[in-house]
PDB file of N, CA and C in Angstrom:
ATOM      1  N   UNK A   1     -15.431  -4.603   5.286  1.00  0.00           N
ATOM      2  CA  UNK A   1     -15.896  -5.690   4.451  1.00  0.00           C
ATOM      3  C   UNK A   1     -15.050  -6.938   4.680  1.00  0.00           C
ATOM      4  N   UNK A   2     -13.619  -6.424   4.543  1.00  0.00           N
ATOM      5  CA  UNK A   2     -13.026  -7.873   4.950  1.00  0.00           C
ATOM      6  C   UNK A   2     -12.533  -8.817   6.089  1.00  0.00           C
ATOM      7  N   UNK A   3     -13.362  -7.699   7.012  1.00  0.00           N
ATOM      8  CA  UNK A   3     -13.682  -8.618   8.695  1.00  0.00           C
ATOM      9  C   UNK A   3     -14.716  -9.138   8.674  1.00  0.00           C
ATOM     10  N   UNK A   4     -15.839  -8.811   7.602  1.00  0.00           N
ATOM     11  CA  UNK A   4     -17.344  -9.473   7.492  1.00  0.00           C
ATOM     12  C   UNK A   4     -17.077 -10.961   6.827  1.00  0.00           C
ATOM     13  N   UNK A   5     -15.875 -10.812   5.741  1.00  0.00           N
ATOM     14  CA  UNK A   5     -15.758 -11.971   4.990  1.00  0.00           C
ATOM     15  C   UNK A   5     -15.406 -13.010   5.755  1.00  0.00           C
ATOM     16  N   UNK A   6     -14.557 -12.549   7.180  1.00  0.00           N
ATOM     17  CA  UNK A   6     -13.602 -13.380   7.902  1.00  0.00           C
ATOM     18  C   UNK A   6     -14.564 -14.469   8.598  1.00  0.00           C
ATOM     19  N   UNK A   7     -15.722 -13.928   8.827  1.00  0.00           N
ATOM     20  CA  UNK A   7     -16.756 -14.538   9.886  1.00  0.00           C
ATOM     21  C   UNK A   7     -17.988 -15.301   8.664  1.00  0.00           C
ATOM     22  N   UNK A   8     -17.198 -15.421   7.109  1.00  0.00           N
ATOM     23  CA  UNK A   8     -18.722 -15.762   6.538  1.00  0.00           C
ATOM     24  C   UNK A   8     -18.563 -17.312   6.157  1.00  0.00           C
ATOM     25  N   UNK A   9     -19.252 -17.808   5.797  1.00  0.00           N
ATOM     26  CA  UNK A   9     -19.682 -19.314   5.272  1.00  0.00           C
ATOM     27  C   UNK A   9     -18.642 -19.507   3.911  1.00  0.00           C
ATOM     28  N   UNK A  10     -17.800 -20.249   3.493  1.00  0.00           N
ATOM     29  CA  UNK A  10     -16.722 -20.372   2.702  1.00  0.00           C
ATOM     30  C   UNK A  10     -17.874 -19.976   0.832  1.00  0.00           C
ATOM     31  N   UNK A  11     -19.206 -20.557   0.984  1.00  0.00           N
ATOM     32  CA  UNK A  11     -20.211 -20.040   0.005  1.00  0.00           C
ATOM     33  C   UNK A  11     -20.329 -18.611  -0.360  1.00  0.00           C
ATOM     34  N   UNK A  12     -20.694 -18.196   0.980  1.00  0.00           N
ATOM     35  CA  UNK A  12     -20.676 -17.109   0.778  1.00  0.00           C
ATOM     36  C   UNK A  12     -19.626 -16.001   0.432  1.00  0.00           C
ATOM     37  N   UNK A  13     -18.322 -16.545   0.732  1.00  0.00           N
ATOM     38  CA  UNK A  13     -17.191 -15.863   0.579  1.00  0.00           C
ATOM     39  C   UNK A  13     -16.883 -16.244  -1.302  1.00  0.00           C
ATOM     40  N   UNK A  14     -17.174 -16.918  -1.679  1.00  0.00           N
ATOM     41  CA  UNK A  14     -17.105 -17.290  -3.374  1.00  0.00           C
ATOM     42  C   UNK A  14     -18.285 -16.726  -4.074  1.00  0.00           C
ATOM     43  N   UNK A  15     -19.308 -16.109  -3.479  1.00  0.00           N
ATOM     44  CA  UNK A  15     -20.549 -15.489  -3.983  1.00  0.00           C
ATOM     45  C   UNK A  15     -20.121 -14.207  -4.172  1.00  0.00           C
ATOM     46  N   UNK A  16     -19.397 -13.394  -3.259  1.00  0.00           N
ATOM     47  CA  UNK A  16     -18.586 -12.478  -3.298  1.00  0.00           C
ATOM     48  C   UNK A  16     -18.032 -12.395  -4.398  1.00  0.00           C
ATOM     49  N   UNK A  17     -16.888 -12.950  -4.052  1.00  0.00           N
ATOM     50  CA  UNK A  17     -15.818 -12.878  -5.542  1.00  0.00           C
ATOM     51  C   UNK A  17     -16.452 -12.645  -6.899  1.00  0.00           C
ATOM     52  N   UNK A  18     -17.681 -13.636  -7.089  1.00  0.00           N
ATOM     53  CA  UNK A  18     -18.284 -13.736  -8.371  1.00  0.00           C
ATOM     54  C   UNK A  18     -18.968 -12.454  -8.444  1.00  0.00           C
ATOM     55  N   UNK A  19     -19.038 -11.952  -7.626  1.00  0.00           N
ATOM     56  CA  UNK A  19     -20.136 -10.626  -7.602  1.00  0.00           C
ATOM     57  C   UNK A  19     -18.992  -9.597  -7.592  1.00  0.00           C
ATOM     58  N   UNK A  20     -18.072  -9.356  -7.038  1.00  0.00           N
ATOM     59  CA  UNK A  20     -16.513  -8.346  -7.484  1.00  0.00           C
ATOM     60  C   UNK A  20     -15.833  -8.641  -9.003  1.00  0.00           C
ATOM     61  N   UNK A  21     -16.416 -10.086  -9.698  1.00  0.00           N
ATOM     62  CA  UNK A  21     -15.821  -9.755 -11.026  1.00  0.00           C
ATOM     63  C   UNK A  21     -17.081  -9.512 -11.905  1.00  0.00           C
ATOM     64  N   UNK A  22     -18.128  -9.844 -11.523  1.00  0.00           N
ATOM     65  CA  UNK A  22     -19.137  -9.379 -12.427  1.00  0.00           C
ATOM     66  C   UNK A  22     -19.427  -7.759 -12.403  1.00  0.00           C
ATOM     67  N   UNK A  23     -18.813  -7.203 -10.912  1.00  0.00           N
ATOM     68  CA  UNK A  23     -18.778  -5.570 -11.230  1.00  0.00           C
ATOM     69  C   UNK A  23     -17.536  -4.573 -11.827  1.00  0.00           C
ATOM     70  N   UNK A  24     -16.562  -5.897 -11.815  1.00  0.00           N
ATOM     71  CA  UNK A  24     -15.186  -5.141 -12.647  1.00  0.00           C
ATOM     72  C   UNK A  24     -15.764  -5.224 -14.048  1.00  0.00           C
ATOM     73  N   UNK A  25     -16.606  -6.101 -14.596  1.00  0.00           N
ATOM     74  CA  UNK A  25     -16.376  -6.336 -15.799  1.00  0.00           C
ATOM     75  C   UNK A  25     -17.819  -5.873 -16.395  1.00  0.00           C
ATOM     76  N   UNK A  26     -18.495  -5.398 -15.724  1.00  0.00           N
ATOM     77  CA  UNK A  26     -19.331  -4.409 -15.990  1.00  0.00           C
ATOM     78  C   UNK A  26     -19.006  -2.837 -16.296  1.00  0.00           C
ATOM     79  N   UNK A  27     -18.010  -2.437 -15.554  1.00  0.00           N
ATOM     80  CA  UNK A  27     -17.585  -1.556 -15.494  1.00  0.00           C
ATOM     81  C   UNK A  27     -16.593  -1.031 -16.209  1.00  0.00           C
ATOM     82  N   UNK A  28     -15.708  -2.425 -16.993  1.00  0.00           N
ATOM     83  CA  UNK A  28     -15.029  -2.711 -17.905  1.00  0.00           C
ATOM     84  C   UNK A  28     -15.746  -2.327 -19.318  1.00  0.00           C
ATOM     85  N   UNK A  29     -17.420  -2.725 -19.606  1.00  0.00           N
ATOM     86  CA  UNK A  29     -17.915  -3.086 -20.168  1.00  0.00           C
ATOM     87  C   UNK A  29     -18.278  -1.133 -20.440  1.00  0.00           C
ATOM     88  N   UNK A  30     -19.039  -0.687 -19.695  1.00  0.00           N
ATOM     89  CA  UNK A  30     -19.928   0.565 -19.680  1.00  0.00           C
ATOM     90  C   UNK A  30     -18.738   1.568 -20.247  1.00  0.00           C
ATOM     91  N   UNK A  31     -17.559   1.470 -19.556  1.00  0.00           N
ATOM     92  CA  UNK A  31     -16.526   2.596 -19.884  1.00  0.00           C
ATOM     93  C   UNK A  31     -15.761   2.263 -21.197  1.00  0.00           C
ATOM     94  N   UNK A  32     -15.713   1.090 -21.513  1.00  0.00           N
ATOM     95  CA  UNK A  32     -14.840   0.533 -23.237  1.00  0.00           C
ATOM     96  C   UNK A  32     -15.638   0.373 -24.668  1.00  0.00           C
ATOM     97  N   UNK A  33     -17.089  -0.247 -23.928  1.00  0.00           N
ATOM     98  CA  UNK A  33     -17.837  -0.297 -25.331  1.00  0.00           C
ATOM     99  C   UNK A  33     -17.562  -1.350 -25.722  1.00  0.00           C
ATOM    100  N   UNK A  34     -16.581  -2.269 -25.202  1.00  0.00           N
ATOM    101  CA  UNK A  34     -16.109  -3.515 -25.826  1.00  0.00           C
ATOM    102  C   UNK A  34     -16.648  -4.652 -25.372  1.00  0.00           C
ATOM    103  N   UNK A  35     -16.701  -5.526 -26.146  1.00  0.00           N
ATOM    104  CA  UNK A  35     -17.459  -7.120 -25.090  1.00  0.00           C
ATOM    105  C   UNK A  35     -15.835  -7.954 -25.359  1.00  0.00           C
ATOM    106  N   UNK A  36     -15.579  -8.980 -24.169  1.00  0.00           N
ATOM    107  CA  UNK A  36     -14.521  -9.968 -24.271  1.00  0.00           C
ATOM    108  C   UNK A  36     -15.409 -11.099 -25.706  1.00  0.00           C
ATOM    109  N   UNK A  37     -14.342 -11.677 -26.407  1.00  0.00           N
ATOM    110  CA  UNK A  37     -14.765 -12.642 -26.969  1.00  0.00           C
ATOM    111  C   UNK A  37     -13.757 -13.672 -26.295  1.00  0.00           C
ATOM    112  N   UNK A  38     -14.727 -14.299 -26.168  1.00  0.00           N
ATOM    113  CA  UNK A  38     -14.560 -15.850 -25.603  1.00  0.00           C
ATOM    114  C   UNK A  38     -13.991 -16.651 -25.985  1.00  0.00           C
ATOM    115  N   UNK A  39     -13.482 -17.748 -26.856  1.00  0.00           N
ATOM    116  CA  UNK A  39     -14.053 -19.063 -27.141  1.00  0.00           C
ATOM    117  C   UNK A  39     -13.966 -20.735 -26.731  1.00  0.00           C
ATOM    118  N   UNK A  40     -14.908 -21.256 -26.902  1.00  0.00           N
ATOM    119  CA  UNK A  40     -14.534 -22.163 -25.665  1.00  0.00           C
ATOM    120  C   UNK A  40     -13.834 -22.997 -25.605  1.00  0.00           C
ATOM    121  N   UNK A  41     -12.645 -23.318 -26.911  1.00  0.00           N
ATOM    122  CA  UNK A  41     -11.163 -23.881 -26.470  1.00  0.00           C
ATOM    123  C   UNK A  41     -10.394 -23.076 -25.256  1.00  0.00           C
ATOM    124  N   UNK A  42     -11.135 -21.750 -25.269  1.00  0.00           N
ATOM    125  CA  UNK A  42      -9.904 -20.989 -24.030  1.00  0.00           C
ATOM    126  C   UNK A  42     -10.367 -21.294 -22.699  1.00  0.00           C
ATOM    127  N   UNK A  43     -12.010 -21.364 -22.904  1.00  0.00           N
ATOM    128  CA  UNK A  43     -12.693 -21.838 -21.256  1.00  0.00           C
ATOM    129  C   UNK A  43     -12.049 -23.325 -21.122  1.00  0.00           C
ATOM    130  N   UNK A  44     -12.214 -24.088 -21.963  1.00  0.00           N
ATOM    131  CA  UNK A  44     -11.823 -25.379 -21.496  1.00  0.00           C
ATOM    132  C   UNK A  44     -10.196 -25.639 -21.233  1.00  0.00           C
ATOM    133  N   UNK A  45      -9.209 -24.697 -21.533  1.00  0.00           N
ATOM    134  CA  UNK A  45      -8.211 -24.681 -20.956  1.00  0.00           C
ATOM    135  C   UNK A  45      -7.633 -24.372 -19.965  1.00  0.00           C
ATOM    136  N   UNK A  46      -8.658 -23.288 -19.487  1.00  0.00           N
ATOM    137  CA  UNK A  46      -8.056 -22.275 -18.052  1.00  0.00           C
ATOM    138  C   UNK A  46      -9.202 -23.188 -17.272  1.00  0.00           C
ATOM    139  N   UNK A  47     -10.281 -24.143 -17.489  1.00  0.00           N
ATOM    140  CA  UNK A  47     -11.055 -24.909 -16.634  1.00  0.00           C
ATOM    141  C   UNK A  47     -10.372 -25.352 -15.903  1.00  0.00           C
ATOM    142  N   UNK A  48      -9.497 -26.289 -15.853  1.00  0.00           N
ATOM    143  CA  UNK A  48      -8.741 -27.285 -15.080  1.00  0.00           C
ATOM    144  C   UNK A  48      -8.311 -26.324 -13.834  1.00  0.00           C
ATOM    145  N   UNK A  49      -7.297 -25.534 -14.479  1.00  0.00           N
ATOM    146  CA  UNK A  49      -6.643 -24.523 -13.235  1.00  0.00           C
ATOM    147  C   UNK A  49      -8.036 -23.452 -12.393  1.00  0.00           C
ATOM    148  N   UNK A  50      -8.779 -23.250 -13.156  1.00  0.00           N
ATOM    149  CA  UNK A  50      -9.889 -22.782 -12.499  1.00  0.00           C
ATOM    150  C   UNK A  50     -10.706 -23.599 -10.980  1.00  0.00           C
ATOM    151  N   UNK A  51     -10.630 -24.697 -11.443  1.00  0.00           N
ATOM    152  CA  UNK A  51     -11.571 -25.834 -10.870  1.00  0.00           C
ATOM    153  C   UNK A  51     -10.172 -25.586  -9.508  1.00  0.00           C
ATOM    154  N   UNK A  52      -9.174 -26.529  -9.685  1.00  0.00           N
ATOM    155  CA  UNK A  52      -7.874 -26.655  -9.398  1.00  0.00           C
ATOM    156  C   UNK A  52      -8.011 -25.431  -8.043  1.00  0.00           C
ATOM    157  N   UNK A  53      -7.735 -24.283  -8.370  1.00  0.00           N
ATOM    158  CA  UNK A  53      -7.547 -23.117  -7.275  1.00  0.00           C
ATOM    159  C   UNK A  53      -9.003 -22.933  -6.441  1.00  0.00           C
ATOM    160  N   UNK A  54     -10.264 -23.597  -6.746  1.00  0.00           N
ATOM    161  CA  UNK A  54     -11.465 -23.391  -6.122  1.00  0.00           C
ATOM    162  C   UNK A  54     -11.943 -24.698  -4.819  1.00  0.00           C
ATOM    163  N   UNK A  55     -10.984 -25.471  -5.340  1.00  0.00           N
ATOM    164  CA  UNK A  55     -10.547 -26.806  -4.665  1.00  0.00           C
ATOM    165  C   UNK A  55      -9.937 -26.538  -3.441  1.00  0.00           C
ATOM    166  N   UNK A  56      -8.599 -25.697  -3.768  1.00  0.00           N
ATOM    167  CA  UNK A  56      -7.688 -25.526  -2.594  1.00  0.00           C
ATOM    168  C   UNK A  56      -8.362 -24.519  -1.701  1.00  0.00           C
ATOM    169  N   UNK A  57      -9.059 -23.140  -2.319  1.00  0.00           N
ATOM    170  CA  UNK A  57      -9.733 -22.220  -1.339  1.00  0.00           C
ATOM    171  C   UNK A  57     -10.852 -23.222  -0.208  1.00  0.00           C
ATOM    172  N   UNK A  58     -11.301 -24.232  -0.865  1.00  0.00           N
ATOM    173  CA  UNK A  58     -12.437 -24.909   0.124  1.00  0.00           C
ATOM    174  C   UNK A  58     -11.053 -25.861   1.138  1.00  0.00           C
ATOM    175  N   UNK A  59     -10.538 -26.448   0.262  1.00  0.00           N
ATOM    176  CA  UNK A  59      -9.561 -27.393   1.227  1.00  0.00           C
ATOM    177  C   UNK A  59      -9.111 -26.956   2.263  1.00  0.00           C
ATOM    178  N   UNK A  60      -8.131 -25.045   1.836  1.00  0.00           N
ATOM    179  CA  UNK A  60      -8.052 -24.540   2.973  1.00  0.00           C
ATOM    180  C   UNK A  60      -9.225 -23.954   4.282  1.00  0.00           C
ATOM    181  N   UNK A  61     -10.123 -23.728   3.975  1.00  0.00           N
ATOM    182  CA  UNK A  61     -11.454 -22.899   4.766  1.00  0.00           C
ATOM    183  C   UNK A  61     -11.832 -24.131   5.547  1.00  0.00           C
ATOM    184  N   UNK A  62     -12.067 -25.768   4.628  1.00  0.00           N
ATOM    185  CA  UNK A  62     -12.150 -26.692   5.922  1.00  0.00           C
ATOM    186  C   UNK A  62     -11.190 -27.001   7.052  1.00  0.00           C
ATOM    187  N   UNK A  63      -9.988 -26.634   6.513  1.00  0.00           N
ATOM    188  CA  UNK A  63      -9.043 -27.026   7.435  1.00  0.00           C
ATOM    189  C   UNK A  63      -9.342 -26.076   8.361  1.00  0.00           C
ATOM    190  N   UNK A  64      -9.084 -24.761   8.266  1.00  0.00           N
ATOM    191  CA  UNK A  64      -9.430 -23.565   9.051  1.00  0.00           C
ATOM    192  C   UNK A  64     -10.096 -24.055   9.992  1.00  0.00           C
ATOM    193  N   UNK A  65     -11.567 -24.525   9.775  1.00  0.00           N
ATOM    194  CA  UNK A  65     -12.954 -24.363  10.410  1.00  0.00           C
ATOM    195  C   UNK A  65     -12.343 -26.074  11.234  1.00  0.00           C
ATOM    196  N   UNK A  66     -11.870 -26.800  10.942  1.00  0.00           N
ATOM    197  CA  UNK A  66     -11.385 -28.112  11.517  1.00  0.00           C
ATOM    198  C   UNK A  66     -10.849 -27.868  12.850  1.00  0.00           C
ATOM    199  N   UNK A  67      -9.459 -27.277  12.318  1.00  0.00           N
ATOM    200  CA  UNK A  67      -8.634 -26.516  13.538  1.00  0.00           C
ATOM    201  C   UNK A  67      -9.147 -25.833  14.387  1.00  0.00           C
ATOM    202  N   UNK A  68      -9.846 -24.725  14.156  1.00  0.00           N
ATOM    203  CA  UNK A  68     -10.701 -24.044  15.047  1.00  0.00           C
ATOM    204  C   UNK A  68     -11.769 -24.918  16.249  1.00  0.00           C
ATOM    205  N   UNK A  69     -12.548 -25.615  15.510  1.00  0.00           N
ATOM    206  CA  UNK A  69     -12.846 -26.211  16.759  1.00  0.00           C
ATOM    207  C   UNK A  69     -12.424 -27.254  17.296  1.00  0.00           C
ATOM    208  N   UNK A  70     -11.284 -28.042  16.719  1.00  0.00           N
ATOM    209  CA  UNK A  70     -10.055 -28.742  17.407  1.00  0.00           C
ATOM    210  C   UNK A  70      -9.620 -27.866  18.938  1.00  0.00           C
ATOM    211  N   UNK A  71      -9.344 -26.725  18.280  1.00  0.00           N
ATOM    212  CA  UNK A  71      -8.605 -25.953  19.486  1.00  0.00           C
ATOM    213  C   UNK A  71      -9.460 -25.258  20.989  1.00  0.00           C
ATOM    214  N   UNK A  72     -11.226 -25.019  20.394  1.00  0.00           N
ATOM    215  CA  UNK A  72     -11.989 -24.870  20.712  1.00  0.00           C
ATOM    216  C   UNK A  72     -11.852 -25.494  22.205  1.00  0.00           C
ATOM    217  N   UNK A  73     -11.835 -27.164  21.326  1.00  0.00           N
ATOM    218  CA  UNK A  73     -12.739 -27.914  22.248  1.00  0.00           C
ATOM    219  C   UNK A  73     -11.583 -28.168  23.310  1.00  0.00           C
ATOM    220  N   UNK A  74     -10.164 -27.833  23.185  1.00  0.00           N
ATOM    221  CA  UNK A  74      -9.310 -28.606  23.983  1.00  0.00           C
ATOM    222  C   UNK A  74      -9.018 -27.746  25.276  1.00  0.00           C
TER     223      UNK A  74
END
């Protein structure tokens, strides 16, 4: 799986993720009986750093894909 990720579209590699926590927390969900409560002073606090670390994963993947065919072409 994580030689498939190596070769995928930086989209597709964050479609992933969202789909590995929606099955932890399903699974979280089926085996506890419990639901998380939320509320959205806590979303709007961990937003920033959320946004923040989803920024740098693309910043880095362009650079990646930059370099690569920098080196490609030379």
């Amino acid at each position: 799986m994580k030689m498939a990720l190596a070769y995928a579209e930086p989209v597709v590699v964050l479609a992933h993720r969202f789909a590995i926590g929606a099955g932890v927390f399903a699974v979280y969900r089926a085996f506890t009986g419990q639901s998380l409560r939320v509320k959205w002073a806590e979303i709007l606090e961990i937003l920033p750093v959320a946004i923040f670390i989803q920024f740098c994963f693309f910043s880095f993947k362009a650079l990646v894909f930059y370099a690569s065919h920098r080196l490609r072409r030379a």
